[in-house]
C-alpha atoms as a PDB file:
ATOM      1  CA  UNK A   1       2.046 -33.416  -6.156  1.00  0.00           C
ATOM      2  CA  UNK A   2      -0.177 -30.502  -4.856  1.00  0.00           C
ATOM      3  CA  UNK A   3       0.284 -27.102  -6.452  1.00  0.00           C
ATOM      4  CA  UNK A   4       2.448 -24.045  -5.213  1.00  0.00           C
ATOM      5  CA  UNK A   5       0.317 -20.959  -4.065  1.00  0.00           C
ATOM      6  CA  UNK A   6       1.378 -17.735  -6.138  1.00  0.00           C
ATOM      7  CA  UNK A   7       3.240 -15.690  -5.213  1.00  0.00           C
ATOM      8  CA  UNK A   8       1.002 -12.937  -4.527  1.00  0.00           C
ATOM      9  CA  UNK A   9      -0.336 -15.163  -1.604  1.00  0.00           C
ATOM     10  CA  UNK A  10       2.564 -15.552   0.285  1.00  0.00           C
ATOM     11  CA  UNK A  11       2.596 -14.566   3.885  1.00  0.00           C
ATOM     12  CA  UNK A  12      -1.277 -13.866   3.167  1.00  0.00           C
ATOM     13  CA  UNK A  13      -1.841 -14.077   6.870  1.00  0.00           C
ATOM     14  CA  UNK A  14       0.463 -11.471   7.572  1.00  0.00           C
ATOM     15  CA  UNK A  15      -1.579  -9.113   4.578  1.00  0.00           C
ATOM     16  CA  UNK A  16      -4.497  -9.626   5.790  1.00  0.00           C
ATOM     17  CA  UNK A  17      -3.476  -8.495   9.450  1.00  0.00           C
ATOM     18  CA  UNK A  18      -2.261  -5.588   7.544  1.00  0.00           C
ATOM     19  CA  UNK A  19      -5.382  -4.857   5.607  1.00  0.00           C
ATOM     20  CA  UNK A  20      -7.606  -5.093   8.619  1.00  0.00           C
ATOM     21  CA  UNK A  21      -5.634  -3.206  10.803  1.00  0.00           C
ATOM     22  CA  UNK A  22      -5.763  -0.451   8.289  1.00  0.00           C
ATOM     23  CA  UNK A  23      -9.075  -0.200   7.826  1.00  0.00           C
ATOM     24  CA  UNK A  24      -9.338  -0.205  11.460  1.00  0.00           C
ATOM     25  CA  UNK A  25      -7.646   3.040  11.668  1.00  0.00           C
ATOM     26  CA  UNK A  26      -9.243   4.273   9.085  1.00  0.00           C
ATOM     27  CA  UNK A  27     -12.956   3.179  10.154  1.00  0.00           C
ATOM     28  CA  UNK A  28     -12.031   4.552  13.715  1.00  0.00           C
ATOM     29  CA  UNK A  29     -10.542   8.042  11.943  1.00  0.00           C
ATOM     30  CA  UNK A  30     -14.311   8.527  10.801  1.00  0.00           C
ATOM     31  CA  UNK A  31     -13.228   7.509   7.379  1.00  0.00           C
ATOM     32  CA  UNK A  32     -16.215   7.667   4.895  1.00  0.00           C
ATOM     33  CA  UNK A  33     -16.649   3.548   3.596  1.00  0.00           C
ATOM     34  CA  UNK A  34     -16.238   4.608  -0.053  1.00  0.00           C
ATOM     35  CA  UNK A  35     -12.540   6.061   1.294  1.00  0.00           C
ATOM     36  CA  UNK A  36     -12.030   3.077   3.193  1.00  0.00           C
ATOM     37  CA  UNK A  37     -12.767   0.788   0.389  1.00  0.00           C
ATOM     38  CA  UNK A  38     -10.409   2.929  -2.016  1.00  0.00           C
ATOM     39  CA  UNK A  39      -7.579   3.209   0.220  1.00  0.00           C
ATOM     40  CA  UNK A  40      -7.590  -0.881   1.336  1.00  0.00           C
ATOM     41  CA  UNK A  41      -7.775  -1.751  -2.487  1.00  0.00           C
ATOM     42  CA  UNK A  42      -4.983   0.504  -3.289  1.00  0.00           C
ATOM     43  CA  UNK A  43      -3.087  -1.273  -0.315  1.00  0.00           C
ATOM     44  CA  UNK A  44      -4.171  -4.803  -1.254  1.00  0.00           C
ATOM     45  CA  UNK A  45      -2.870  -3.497  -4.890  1.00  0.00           C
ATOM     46  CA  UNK A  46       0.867  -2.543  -3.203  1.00  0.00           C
ATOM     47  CA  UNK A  47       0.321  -5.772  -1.290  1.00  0.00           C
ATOM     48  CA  UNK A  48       0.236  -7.277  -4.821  1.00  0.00           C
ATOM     49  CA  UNK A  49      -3.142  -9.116  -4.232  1.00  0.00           C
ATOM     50  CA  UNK A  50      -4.944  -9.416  -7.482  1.00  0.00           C
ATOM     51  CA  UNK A  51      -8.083  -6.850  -7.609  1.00  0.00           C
ATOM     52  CA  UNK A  52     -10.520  -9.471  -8.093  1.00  0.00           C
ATOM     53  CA  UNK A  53      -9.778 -11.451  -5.468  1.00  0.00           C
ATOM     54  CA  UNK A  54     -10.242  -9.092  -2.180  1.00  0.00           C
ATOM     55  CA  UNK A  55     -13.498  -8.283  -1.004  1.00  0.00           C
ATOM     56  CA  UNK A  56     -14.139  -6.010   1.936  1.00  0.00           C
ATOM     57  CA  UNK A  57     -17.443  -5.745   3.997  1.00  0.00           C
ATOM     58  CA  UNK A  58     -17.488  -1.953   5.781  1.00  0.00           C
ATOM     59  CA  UNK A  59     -19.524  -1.512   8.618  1.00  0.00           C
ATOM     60  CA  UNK A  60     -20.063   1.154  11.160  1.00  0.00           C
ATOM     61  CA  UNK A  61     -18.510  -1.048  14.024  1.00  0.00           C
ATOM     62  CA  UNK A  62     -17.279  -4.844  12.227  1.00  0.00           C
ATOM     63  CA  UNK A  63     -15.052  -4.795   9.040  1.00  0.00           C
ATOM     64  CA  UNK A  64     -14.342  -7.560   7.563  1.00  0.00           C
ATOM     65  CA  UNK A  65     -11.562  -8.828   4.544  1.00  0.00           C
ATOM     66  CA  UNK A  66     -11.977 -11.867   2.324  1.00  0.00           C
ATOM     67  CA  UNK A  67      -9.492 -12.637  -0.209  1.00  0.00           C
ATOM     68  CA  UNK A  68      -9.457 -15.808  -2.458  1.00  0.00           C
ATOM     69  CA  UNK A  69      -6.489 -17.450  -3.775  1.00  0.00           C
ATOM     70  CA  UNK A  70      -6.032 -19.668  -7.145  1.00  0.00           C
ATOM     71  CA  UNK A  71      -6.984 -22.751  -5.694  1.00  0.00           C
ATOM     72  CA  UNK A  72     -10.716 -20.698  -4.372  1.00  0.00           C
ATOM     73  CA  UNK A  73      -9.616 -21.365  -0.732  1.00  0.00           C
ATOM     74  CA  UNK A  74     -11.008 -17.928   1.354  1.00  0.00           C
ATOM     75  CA  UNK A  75      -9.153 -16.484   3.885  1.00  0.00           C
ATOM     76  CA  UNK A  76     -11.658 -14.066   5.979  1.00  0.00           C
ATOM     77  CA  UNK A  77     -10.542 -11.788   9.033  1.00  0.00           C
ATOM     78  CA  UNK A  78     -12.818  -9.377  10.592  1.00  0.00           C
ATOM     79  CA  UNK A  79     -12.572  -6.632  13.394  1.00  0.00           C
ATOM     80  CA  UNK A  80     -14.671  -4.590  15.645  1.00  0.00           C
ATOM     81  CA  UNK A  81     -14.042  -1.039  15.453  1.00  0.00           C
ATOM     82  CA  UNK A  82     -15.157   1.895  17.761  1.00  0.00           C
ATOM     83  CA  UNK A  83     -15.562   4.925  16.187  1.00  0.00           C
ATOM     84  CA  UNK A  84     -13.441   7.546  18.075  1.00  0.00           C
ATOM     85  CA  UNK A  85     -14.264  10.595  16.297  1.00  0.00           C
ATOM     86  CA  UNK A  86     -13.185  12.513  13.167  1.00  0.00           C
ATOM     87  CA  UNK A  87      -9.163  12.380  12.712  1.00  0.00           C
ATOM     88  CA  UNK A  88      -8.681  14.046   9.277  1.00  0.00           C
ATOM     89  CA  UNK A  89      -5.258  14.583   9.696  1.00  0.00           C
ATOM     90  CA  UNK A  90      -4.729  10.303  10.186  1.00  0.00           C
ATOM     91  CA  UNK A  91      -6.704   9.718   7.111  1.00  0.00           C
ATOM     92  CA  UNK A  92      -4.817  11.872   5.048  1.00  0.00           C
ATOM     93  CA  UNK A  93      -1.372  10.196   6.600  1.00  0.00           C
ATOM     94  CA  UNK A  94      -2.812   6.737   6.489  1.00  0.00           C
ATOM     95  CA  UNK A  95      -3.547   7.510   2.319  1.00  0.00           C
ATOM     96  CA  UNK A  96      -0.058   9.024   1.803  1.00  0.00           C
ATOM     97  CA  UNK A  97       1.518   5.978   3.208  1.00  0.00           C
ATOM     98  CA  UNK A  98       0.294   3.821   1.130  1.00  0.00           C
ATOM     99  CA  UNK A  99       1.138   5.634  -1.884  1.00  0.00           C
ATOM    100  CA  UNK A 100       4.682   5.801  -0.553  1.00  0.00           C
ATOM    101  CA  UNK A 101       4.841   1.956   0.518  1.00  0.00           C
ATOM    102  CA  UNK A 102       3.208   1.671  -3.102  1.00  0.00           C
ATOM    103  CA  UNK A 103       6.194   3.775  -4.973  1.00  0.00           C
ATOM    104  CA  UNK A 104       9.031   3.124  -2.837  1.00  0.00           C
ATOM    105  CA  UNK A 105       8.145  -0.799  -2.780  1.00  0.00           C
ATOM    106  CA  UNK A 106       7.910  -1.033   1.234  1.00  0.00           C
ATOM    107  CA  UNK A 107       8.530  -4.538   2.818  1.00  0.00           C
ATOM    108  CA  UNK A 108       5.417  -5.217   4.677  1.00  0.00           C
ATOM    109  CA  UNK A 109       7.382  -4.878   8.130  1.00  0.00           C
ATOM    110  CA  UNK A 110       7.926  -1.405   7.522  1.00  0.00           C
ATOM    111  CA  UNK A 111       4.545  -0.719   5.970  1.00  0.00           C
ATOM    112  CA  UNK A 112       3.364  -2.277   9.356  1.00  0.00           C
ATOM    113  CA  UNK A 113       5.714   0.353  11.142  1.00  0.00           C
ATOM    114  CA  UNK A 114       4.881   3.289   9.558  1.00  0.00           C
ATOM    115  CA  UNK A 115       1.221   2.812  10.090  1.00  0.00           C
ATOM    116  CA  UNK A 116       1.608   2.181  14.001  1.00  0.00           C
ATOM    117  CA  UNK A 117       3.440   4.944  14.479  1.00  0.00           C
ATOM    118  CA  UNK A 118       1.311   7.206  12.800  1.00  0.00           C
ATOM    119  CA  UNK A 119      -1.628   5.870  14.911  1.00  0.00           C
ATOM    120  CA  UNK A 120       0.328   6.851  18.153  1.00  0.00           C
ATOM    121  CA  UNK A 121       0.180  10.579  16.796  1.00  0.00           C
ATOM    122  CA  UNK A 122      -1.936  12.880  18.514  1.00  0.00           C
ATOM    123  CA  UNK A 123      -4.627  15.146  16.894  1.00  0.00           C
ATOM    124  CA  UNK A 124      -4.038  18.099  15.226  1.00  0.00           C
ATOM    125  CA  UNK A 125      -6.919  20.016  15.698  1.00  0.00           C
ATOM    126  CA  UNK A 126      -9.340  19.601  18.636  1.00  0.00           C
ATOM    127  CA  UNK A 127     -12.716  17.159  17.831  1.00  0.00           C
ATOM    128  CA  UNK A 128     -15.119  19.690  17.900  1.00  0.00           C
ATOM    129  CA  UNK A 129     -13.056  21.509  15.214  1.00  0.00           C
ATOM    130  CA  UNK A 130     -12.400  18.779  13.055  1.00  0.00           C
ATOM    131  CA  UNK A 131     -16.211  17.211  13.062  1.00  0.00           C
ATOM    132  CA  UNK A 132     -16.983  20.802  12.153  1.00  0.00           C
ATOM    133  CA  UNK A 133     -14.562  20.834   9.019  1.00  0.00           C
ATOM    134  CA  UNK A 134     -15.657  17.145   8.502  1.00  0.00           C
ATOM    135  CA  UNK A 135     -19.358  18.410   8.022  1.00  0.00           C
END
């Protein structure tokens, strides 16, 4: 009889279209990549995917996820990304959701929610403003 997956693999597909699309927003935000990589481990941590087992490759326009399960079968989803400017005020709200969906224990629907409606909001401050307070 073959083995059950964990737990923390379930509906992997559906975390993994979360992680990417996160970093996404985050890449396209003008995120720096050791921000990125902070924020999507501390996601893949709420996602409860062990620490050891995601990998993410951060590039200025392809980011990539790769997580392993028990059984060492890798699941690997990658994105382009444009980079549409600085978006400060997105980063910050992209990093405060996931400490909420981390404390309040958010199903992954509205964790997926959340995050698209905060990437419908429109900027704050004007671009040349925030690439100035960016710099």
């Amino acid at each position: 009889m073959e083995e059950e997956v964990s737990y923390p693999f379930l509906r992997i597909h559906e975390k993994m279209h979360l992680l990417i699309y996160t970093g996404k927003v985050l890449i396209e935000s003008g995120a720096s990549t050791d921000q990125v990589q902070r924020d999507l481990m501390r996601a893949a941590l709420y996602m409860e995917l062990p620490e050891g087992k995601v990998n993410f490759q951060i590039d200025y326009t392809t980011f990539m996820v790769s997580v392993s399960d028990e059984r060492h079968v890798n699941y690997t989803r990658f994105m382009r990304c444009r980079m549409q400017g600085q978006n400060m005020s997105l980063i910050a709200s992209v990093n405060k959701l996931i400490w909420r969906a981390t404390k309040r224990n958010y199903p992954l629907e509205r964790y997926e929610k959340e995050l698209r409606r905060l990437k419908r909001f429109r900027r704050h401050y004007s671009w040349p403003v925030e690439t100035f307070g960016a710099s």
